[in-house]
N, C-alpha and C. Protein backbone atom coordinates (compact mmCIF):
# COMPACT_ATOMS: atom_id res chain seq x y z
N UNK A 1 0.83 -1.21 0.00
CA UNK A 1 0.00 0.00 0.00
C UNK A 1 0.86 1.26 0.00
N UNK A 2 1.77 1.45 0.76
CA UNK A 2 3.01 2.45 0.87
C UNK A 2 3.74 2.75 -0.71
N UNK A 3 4.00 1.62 -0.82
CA UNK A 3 4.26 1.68 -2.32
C UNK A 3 3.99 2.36 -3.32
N UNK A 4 2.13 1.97 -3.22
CA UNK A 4 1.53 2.72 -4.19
C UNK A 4 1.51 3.80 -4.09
N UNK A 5 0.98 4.05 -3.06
CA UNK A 5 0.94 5.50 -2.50
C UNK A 5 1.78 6.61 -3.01
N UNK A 6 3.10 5.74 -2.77
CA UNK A 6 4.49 6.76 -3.40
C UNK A 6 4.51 6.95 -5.13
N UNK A 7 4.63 5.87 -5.49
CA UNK A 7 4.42 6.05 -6.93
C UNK A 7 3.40 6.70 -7.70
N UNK A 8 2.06 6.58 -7.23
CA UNK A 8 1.32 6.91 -7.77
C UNK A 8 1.28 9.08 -6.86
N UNK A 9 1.95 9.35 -6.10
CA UNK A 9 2.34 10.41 -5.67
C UNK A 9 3.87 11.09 -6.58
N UNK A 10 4.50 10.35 -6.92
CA UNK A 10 5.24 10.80 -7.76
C UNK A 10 5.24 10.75 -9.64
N UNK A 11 4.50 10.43 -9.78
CA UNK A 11 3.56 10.23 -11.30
C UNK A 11 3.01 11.82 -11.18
N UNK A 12 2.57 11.95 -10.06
CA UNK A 12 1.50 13.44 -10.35
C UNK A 12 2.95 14.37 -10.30
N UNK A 13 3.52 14.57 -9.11
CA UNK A 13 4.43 15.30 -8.52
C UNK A 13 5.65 15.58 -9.69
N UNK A 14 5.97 14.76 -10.16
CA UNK A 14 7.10 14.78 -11.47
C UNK A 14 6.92 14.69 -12.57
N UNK A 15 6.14 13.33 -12.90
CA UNK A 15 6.22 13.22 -14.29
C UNK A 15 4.85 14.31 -14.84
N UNK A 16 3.80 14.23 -14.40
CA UNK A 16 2.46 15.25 -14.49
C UNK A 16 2.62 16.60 -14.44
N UNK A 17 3.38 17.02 -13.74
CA UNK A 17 3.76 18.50 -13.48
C UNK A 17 4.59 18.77 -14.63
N UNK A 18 6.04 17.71 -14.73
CA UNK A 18 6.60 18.17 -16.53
C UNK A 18 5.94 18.51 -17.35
N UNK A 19 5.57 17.33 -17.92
CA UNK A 19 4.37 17.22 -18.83
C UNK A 19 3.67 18.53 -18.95
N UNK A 20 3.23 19.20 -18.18
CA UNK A 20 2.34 20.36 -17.85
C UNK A 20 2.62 21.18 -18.41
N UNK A 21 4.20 21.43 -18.38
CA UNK A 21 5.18 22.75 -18.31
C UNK A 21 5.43 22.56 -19.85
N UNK A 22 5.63 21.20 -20.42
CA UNK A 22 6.34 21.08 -21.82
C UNK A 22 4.84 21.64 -22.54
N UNK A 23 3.76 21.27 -22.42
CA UNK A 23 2.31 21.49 -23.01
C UNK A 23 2.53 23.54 -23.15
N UNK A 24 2.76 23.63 -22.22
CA UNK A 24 2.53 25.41 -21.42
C UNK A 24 3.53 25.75 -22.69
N UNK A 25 4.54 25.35 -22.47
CA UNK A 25 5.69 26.15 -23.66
C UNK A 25 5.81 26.28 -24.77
N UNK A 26 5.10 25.12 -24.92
CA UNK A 26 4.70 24.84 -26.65
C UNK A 26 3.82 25.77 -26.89
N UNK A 27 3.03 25.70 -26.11
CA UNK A 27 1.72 26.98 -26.48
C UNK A 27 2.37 28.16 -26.50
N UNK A 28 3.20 28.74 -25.84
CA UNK A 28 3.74 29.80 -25.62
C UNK A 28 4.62 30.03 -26.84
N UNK A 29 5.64 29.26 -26.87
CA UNK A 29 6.18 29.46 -28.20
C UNK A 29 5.38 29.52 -29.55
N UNK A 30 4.34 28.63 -30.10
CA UNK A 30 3.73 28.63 -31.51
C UNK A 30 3.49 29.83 -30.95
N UNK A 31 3.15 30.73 -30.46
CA UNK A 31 2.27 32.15 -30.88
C UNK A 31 3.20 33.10 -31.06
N UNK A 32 4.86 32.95 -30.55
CA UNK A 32 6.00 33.28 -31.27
C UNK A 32 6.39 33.78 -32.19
N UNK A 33 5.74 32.70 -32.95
CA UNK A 33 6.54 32.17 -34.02
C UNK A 33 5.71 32.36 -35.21
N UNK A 34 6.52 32.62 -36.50
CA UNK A 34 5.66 33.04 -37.55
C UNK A 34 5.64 32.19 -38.78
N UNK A 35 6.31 30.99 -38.49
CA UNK A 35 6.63 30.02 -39.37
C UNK A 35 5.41 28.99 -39.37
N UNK A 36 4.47 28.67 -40.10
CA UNK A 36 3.43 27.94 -40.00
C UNK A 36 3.96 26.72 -39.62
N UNK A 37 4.83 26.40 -40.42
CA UNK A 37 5.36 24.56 -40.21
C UNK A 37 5.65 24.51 -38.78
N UNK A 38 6.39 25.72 -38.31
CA UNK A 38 7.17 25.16 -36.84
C UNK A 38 5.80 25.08 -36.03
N UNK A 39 4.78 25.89 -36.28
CA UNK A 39 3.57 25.86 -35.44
C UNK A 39 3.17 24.93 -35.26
N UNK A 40 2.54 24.21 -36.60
CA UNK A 40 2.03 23.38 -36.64
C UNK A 40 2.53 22.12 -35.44
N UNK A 41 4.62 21.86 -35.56
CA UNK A 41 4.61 20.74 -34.96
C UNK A 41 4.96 21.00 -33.33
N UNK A 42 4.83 22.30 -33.18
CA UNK A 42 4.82 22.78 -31.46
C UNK A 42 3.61 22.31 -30.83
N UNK A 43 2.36 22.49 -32.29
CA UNK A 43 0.96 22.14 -31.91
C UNK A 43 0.80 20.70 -31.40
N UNK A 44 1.68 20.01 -32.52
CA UNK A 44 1.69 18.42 -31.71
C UNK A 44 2.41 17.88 -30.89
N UNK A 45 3.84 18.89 -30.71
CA UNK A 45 4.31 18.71 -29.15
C UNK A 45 3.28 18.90 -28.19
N UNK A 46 2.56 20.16 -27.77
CA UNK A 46 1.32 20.38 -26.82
C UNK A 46 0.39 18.96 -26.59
N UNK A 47 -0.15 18.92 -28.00
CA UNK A 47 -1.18 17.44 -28.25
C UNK A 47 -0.71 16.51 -27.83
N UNK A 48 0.45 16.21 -27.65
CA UNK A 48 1.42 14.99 -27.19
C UNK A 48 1.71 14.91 -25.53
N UNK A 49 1.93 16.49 -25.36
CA UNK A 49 2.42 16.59 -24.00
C UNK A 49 1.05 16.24 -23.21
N UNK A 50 0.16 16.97 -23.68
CA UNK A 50 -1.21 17.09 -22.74
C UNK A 50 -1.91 15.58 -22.53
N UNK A 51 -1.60 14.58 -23.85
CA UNK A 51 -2.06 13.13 -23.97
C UNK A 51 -0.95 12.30 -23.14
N UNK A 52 -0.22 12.65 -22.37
CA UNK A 52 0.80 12.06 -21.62
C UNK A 52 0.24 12.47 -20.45
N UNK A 53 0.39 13.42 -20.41
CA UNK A 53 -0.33 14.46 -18.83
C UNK A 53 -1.80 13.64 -18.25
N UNK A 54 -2.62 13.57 -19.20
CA UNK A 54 -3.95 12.58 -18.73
C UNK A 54 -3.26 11.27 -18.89
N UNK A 55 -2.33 10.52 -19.34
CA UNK A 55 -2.16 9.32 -19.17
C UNK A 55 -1.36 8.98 -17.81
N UNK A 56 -0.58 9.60 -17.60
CA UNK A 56 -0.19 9.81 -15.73
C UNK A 56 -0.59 9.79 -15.53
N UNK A 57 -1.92 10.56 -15.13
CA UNK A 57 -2.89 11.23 -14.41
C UNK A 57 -3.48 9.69 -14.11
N UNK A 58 -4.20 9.14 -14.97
CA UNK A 58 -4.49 7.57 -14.97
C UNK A 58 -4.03 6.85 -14.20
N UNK A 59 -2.58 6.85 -14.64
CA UNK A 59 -1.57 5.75 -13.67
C UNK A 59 -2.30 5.97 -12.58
N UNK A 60 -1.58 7.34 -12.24
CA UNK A 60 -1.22 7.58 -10.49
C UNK A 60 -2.79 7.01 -10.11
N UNK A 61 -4.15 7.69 -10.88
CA UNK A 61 -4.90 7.46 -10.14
C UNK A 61 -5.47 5.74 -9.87
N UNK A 62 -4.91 5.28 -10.50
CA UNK A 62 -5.50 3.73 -10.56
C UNK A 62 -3.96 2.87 -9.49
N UNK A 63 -3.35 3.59 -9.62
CA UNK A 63 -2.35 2.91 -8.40
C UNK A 63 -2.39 3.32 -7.10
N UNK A 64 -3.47 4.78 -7.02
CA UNK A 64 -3.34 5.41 -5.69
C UNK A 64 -4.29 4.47 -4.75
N UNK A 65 -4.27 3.56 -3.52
CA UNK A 65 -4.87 2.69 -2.57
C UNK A 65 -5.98 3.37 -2.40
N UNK A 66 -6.19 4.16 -2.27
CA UNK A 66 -7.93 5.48 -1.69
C UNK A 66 -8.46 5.17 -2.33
N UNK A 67 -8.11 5.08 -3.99
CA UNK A 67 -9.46 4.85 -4.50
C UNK A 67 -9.82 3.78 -4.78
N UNK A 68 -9.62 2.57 -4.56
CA UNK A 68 -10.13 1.13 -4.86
C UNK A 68 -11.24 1.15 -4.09
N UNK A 69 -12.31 1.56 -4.54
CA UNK A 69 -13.71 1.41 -4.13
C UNK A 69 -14.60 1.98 -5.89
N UNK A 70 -15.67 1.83 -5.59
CA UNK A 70 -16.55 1.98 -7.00
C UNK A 70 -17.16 3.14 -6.62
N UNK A 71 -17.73 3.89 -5.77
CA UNK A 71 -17.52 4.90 -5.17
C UNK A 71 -16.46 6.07 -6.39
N UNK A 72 -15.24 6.00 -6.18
CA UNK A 72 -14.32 6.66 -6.61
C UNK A 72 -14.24 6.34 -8.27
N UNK A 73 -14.27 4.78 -8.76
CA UNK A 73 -13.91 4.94 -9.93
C UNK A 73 -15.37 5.75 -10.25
N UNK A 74 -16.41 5.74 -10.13
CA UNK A 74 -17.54 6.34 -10.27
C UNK A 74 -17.38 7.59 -10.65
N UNK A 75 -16.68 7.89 -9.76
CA UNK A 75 -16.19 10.05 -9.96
C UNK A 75 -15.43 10.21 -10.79
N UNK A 76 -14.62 9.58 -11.05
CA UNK A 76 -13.41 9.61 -12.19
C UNK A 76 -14.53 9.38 -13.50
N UNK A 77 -15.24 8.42 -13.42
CA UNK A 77 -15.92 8.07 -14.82
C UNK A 77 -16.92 9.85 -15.11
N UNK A 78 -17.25 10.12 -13.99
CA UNK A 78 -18.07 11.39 -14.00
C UNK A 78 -17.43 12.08 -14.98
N UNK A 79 -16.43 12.56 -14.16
CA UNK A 79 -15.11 13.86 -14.72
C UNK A 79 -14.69 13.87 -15.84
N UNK A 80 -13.85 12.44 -16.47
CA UNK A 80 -13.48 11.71 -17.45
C UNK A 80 -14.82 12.50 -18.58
N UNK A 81 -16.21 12.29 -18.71
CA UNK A 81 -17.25 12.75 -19.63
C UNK A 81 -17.27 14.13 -19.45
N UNK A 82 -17.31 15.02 -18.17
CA UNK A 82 -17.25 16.22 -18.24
C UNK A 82 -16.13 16.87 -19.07
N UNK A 83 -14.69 16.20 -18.94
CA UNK A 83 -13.76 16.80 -19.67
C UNK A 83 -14.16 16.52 -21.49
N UNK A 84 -14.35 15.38 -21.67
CA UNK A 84 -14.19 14.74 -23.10
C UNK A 84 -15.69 15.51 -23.74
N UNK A 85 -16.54 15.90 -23.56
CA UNK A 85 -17.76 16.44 -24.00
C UNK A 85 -18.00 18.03 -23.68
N UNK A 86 -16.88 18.73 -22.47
CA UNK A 86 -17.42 19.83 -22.42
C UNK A 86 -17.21 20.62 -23.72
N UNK A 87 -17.52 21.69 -23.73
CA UNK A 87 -17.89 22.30 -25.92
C UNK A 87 -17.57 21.81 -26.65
N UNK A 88 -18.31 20.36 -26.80
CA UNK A 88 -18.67 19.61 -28.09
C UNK A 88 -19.78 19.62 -28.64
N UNK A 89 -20.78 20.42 -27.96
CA UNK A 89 -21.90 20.43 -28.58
C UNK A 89 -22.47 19.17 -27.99
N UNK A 90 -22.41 18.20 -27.65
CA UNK A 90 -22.67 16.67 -27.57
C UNK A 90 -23.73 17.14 -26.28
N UNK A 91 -24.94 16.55 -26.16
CA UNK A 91 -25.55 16.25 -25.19
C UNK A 91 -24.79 15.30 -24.55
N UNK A 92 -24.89 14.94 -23.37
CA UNK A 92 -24.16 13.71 -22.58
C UNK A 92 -25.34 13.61 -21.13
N UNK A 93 -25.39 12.40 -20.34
CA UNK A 93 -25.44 12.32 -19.36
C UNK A 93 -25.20 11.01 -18.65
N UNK A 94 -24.82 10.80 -17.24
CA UNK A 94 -24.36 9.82 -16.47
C UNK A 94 -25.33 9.63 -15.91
N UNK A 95 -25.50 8.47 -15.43
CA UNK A 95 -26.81 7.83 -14.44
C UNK A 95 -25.67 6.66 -13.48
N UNK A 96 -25.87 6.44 -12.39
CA UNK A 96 -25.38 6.02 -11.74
C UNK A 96 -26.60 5.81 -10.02
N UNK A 97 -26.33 4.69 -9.29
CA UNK A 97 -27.31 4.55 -8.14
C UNK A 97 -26.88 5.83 -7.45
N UNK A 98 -27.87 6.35 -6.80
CA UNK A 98 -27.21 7.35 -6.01
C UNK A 98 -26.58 7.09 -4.45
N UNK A 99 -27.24 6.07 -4.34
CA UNK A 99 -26.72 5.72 -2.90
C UNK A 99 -25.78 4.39 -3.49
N UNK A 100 -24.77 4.70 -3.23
CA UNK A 100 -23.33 3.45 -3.29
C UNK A 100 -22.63 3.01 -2.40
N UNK A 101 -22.86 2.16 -2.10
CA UNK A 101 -21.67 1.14 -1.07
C UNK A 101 -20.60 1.15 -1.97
N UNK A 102 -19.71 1.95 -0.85
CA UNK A 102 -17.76 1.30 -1.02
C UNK A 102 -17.19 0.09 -1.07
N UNK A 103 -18.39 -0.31 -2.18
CA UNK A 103 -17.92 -2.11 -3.06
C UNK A 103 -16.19 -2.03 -2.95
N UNK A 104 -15.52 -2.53 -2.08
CA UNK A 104 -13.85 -2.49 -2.72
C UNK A 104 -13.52 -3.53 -4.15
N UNK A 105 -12.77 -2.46 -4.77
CA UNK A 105 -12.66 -2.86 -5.76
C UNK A 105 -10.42 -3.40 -6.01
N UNK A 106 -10.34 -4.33 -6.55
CA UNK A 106 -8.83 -4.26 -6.89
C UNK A 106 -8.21 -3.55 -8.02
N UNK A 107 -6.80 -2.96 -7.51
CA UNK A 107 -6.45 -1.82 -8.80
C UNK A 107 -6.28 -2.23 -9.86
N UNK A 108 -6.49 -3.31 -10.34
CA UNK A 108 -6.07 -4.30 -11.24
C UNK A 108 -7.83 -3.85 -12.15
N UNK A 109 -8.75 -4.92 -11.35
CA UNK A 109 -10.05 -4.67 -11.38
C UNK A 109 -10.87 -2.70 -11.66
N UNK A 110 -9.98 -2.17 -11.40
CA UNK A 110 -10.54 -0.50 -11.30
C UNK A 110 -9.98 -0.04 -12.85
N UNK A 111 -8.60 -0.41 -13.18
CA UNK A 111 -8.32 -0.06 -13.70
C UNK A 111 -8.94 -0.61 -15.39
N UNK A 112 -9.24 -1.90 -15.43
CA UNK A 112 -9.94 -1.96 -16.78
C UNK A 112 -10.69 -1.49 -17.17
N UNK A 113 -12.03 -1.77 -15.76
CA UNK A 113 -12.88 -1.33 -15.86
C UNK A 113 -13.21 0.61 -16.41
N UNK A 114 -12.07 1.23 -16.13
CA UNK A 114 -12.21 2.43 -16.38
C UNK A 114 -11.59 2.79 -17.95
N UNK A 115 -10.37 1.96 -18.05
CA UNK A 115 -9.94 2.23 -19.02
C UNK A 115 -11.18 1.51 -20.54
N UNK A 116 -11.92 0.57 -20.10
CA UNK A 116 -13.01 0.27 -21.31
C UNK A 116 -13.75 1.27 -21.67
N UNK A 117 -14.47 1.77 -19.97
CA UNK A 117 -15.23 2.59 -20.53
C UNK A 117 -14.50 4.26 -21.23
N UNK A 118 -13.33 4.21 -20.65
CA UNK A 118 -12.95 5.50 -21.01
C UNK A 118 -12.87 5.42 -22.87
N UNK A 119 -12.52 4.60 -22.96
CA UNK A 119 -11.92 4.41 -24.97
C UNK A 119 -13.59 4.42 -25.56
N UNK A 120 -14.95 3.65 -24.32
CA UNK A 120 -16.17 4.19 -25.35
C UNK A 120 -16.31 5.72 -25.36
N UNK A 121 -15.95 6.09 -24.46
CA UNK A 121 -16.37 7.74 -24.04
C UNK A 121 -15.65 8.72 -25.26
N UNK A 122 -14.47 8.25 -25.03
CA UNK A 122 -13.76 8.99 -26.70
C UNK A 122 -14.16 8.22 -27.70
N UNK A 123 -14.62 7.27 -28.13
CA UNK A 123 -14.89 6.88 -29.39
C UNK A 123 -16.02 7.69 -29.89
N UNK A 124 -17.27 7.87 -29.10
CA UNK A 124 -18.73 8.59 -28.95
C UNK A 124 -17.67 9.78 -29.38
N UNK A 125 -17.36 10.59 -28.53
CA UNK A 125 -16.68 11.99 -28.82
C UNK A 125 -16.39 12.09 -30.25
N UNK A 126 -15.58 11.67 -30.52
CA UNK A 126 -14.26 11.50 -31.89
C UNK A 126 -15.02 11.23 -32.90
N UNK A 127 -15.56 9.99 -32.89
CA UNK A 127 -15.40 9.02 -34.33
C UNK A 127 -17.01 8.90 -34.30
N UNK A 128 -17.95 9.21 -33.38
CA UNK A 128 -19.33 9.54 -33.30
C UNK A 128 -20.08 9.92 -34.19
N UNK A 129 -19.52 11.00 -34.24
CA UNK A 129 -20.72 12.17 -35.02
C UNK A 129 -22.19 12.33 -34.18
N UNK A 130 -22.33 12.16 -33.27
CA UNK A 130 -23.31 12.08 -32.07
C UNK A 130 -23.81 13.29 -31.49
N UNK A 131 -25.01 13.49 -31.60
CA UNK A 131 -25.80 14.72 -30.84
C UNK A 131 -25.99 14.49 -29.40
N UNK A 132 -26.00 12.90 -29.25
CA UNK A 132 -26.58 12.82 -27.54
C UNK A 132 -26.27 11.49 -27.34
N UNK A 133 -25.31 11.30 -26.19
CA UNK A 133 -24.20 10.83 -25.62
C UNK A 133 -25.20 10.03 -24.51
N UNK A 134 -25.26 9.02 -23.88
CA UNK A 134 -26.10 8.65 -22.46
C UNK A 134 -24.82 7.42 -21.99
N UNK A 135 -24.68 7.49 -20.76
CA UNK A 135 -23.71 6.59 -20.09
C UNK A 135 -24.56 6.07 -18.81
N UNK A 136 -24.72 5.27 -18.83
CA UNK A 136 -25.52 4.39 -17.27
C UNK A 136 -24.85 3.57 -16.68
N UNK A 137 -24.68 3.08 -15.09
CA UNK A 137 -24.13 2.29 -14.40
C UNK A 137 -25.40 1.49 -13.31
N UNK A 138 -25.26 0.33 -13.60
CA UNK A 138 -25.98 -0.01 -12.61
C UNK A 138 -25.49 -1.67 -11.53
N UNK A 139 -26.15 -1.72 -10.75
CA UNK A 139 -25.14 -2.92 -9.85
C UNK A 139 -26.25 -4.06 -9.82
N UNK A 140 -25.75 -5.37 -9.69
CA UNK A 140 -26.76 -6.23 -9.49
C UNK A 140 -26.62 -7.67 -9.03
N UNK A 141 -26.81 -8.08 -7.75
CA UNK A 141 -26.13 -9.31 -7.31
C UNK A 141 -24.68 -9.16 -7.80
N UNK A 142 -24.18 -8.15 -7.34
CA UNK A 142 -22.63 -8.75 -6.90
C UNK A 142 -22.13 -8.30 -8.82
N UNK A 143 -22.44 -7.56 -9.65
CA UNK A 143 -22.27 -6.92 -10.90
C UNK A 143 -22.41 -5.89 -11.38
N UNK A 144 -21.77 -5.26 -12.28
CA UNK A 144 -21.72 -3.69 -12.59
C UNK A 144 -21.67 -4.17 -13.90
N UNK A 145 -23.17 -3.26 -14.85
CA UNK A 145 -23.56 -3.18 -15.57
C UNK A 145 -23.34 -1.78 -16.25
N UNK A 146 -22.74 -1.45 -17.14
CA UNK A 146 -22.51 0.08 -17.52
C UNK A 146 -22.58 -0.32 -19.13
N UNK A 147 -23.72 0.50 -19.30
CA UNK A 147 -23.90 1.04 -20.87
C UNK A 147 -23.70 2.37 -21.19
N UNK A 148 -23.66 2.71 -23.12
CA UNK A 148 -23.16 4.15 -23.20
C UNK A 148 -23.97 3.68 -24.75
N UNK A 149 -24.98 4.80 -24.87
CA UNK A 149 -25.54 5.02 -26.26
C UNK A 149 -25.56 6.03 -26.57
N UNK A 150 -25.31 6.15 -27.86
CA UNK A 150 -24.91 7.27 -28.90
C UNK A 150 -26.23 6.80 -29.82
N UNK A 151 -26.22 8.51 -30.24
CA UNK A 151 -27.25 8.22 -32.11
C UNK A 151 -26.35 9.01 -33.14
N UNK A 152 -25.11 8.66 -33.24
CA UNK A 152 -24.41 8.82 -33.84
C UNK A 152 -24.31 8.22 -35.24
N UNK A 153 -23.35 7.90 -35.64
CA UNK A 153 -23.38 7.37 -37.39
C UNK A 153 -23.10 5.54 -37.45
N UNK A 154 -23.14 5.39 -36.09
CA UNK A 154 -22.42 3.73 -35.93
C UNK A 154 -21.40 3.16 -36.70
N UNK A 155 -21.35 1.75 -36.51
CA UNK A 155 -20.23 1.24 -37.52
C UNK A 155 -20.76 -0.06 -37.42
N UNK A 156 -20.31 -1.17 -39.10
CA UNK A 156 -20.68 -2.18 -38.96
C UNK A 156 -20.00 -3.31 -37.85
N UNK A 157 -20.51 -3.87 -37.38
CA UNK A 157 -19.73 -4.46 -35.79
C UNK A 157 -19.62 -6.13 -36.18
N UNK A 158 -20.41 -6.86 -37.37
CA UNK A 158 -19.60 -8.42 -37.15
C UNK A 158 -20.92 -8.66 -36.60
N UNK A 159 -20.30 -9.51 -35.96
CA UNK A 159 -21.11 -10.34 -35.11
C UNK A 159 -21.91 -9.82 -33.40
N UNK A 160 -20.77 -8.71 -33.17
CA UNK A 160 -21.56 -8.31 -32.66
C UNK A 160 -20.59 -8.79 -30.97
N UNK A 161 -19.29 -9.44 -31.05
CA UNK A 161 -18.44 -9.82 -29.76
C UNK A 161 -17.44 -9.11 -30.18
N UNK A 162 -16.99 -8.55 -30.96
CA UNK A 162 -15.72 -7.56 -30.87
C UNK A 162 -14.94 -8.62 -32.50
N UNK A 163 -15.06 -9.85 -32.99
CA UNK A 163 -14.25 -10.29 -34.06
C UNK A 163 -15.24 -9.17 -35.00
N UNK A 164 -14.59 -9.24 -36.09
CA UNK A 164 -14.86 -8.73 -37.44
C UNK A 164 -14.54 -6.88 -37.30
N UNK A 165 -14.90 -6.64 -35.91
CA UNK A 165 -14.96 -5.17 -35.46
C UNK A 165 -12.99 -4.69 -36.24
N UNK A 166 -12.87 -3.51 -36.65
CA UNK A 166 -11.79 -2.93 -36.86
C UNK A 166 -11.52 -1.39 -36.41
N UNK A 167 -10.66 -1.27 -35.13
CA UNK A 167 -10.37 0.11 -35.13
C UNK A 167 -11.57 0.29 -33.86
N UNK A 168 -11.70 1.70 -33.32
CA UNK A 168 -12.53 2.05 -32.44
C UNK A 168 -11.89 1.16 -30.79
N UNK A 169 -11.02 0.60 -30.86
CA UNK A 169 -10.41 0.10 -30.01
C UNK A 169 -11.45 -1.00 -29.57
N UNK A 170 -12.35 -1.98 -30.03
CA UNK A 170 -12.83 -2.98 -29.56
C UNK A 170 -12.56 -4.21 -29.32
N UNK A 171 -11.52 -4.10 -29.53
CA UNK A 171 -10.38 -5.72 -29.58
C UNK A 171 -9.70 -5.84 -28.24
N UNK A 172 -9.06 -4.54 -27.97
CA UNK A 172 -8.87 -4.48 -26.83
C UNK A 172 -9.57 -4.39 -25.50
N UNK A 173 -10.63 -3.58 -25.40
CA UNK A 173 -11.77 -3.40 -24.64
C UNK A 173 -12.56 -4.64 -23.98
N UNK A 174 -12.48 -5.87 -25.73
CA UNK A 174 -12.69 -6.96 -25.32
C UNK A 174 -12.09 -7.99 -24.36
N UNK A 175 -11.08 -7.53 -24.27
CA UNK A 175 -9.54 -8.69 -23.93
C UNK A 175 -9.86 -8.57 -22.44
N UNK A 176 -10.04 -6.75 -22.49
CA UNK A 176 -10.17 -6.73 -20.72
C UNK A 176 -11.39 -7.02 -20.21
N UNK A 177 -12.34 -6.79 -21.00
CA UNK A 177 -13.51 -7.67 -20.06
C UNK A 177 -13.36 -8.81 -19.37
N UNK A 178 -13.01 -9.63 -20.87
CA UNK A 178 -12.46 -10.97 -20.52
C UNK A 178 -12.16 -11.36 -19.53
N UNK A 179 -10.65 -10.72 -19.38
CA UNK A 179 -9.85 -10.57 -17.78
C UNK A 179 -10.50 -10.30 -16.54
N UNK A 180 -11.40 -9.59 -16.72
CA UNK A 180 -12.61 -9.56 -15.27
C UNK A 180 -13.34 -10.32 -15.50
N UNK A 181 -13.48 -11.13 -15.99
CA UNK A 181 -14.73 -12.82 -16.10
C UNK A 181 -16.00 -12.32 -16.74
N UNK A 182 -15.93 -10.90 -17.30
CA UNK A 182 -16.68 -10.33 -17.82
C UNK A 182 -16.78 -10.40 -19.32
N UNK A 183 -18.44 -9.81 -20.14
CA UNK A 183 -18.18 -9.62 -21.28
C UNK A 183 -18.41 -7.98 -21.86
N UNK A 184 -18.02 -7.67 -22.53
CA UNK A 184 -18.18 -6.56 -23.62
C UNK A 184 -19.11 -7.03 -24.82
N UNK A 185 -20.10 -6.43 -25.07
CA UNK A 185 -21.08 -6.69 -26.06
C UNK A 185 -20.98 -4.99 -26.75
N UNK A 186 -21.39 -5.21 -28.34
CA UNK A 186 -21.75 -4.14 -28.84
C UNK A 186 -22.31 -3.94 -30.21
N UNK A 187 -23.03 -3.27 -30.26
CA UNK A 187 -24.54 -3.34 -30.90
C UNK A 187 -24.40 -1.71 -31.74
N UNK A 188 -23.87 -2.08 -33.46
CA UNK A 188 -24.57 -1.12 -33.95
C UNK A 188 -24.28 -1.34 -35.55
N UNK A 189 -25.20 -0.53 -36.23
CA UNK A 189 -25.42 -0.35 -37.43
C UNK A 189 -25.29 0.79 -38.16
N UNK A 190 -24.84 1.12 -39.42
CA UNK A 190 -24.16 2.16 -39.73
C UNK A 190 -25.05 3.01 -40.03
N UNK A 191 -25.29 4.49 -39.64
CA UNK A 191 -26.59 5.25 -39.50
C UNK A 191 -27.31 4.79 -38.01
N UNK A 192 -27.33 4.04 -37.65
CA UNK A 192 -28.20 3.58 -36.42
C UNK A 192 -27.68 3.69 -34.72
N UNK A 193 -26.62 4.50 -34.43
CA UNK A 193 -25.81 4.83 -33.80
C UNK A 193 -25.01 3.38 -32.95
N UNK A 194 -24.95 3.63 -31.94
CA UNK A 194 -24.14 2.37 -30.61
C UNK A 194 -24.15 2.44 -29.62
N UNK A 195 -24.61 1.15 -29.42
CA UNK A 195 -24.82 0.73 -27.85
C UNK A 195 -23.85 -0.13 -27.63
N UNK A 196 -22.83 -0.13 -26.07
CA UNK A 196 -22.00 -0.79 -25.88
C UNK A 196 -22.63 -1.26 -23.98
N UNK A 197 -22.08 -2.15 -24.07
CA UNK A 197 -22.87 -2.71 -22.98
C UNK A 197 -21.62 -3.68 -22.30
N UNK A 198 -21.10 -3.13 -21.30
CA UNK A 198 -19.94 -3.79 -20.36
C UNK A 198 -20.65 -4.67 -19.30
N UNK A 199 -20.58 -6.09 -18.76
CA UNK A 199 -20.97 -6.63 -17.86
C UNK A 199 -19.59 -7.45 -17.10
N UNK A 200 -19.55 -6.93 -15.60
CA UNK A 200 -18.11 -7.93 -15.18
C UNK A 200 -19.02 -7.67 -13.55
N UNK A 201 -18.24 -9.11 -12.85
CA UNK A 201 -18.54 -9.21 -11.81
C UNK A 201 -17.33 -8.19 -10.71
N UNK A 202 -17.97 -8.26 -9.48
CA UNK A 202 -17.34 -7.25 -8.35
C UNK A 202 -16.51 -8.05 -7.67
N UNK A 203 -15.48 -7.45 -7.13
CA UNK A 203 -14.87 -7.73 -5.62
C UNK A 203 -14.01 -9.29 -6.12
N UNK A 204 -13.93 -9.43 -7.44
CA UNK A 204 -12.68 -10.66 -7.76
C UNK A 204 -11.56 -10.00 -7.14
């Protein structure tokens, strides 16, 4: 537990705080500068720095001991949609029980679970084309059920378990369900938007 604690305290403290500063300078410099090209690739130093900066951010938080409860990944999943949807135009909303038991969860277990849903949350964003975003969580005998529908432009999906699927990161998404004794299902048609539907059991 000490362990984590530290590491996931020095992820924010060092590597997160760099990160911060390299993002800050880049910005500072392209407006410098009058050379379009150099702009351009200061622009993807920033884009780079800032996509490192939330990927720490991750670490630390999925290694920090406090939050292994569902409780917490809960808030993170909150925030995570507030950041990725604020002025996108995108309707969005979260549903979640309101009253939650501090199910403990393992960092192992916290961490898939967040990282699945996080790759649907940017896929909806990105590759969407979506007016209205809905994310739900719900618990049930000892299971956490979390769906996310879009009426976006969909994509053809296969069968409908993640084979035939290409891109949108569903291959992977799948793997980790897996790994929680869980499945990943997903449901859509091109024009007909997507429903993704995560089911894994608690407290393995």
């Amino acid at each position: 537990q000490r362990v984590r604690s530290r590491i996931a305290s020095d992820l924010h403290d060092e590597l997160g705080l760099s990160l911060s500063r390299i993002a800050i300078l880049s910005e500072v410099a392209s407006r410098k500068l009058e050379n379009g090209s150099a702009r351009d690739e200061l622009a993807d130093i920033g884009t780079t720095a800032r996509d490192l900066v939330a990927a720490s951010s991750d670490m630390a938080w999925s290694l920090d001991p406090r939050r292994d409860d569902l409780p917490s990944l809960l808030a993170r999943l909150r925030r995570l949609a507030e950041d990725v949807f604020a002025g996108s135009g995108v309707r969005w909303s979260f549903a979640a029980p309101r009253s939650i038991e501090p199910v403990a969860l393992g960092a192992e277990q916290r961490r898939h679970i967040y990282l699945i849903l996080k790759e649907a949350i940017h896929n909806a964003a990105r590759h969407a084309g979506a007016s209205q975003v809905r994310l739900s969580v719900a618990l049930d005998d000892g299971r956490l059920r979390a769906e996310l529908v879009d009426d976006g432009c969909g994509f053809d999906t296969g069968d409908g378990t993640g084979s035939g699927m290409v891109g949108h990161g569903i291959g992977s998404m799948t793997r980790r369900a897996v790994e929680l004794g869980g499945r990943l299902e997903v449901r859509s048609r091109p024009g007909e938007g997507t429903t993704l539907v995560l089911d894994v059991p608690l407290g393995r």
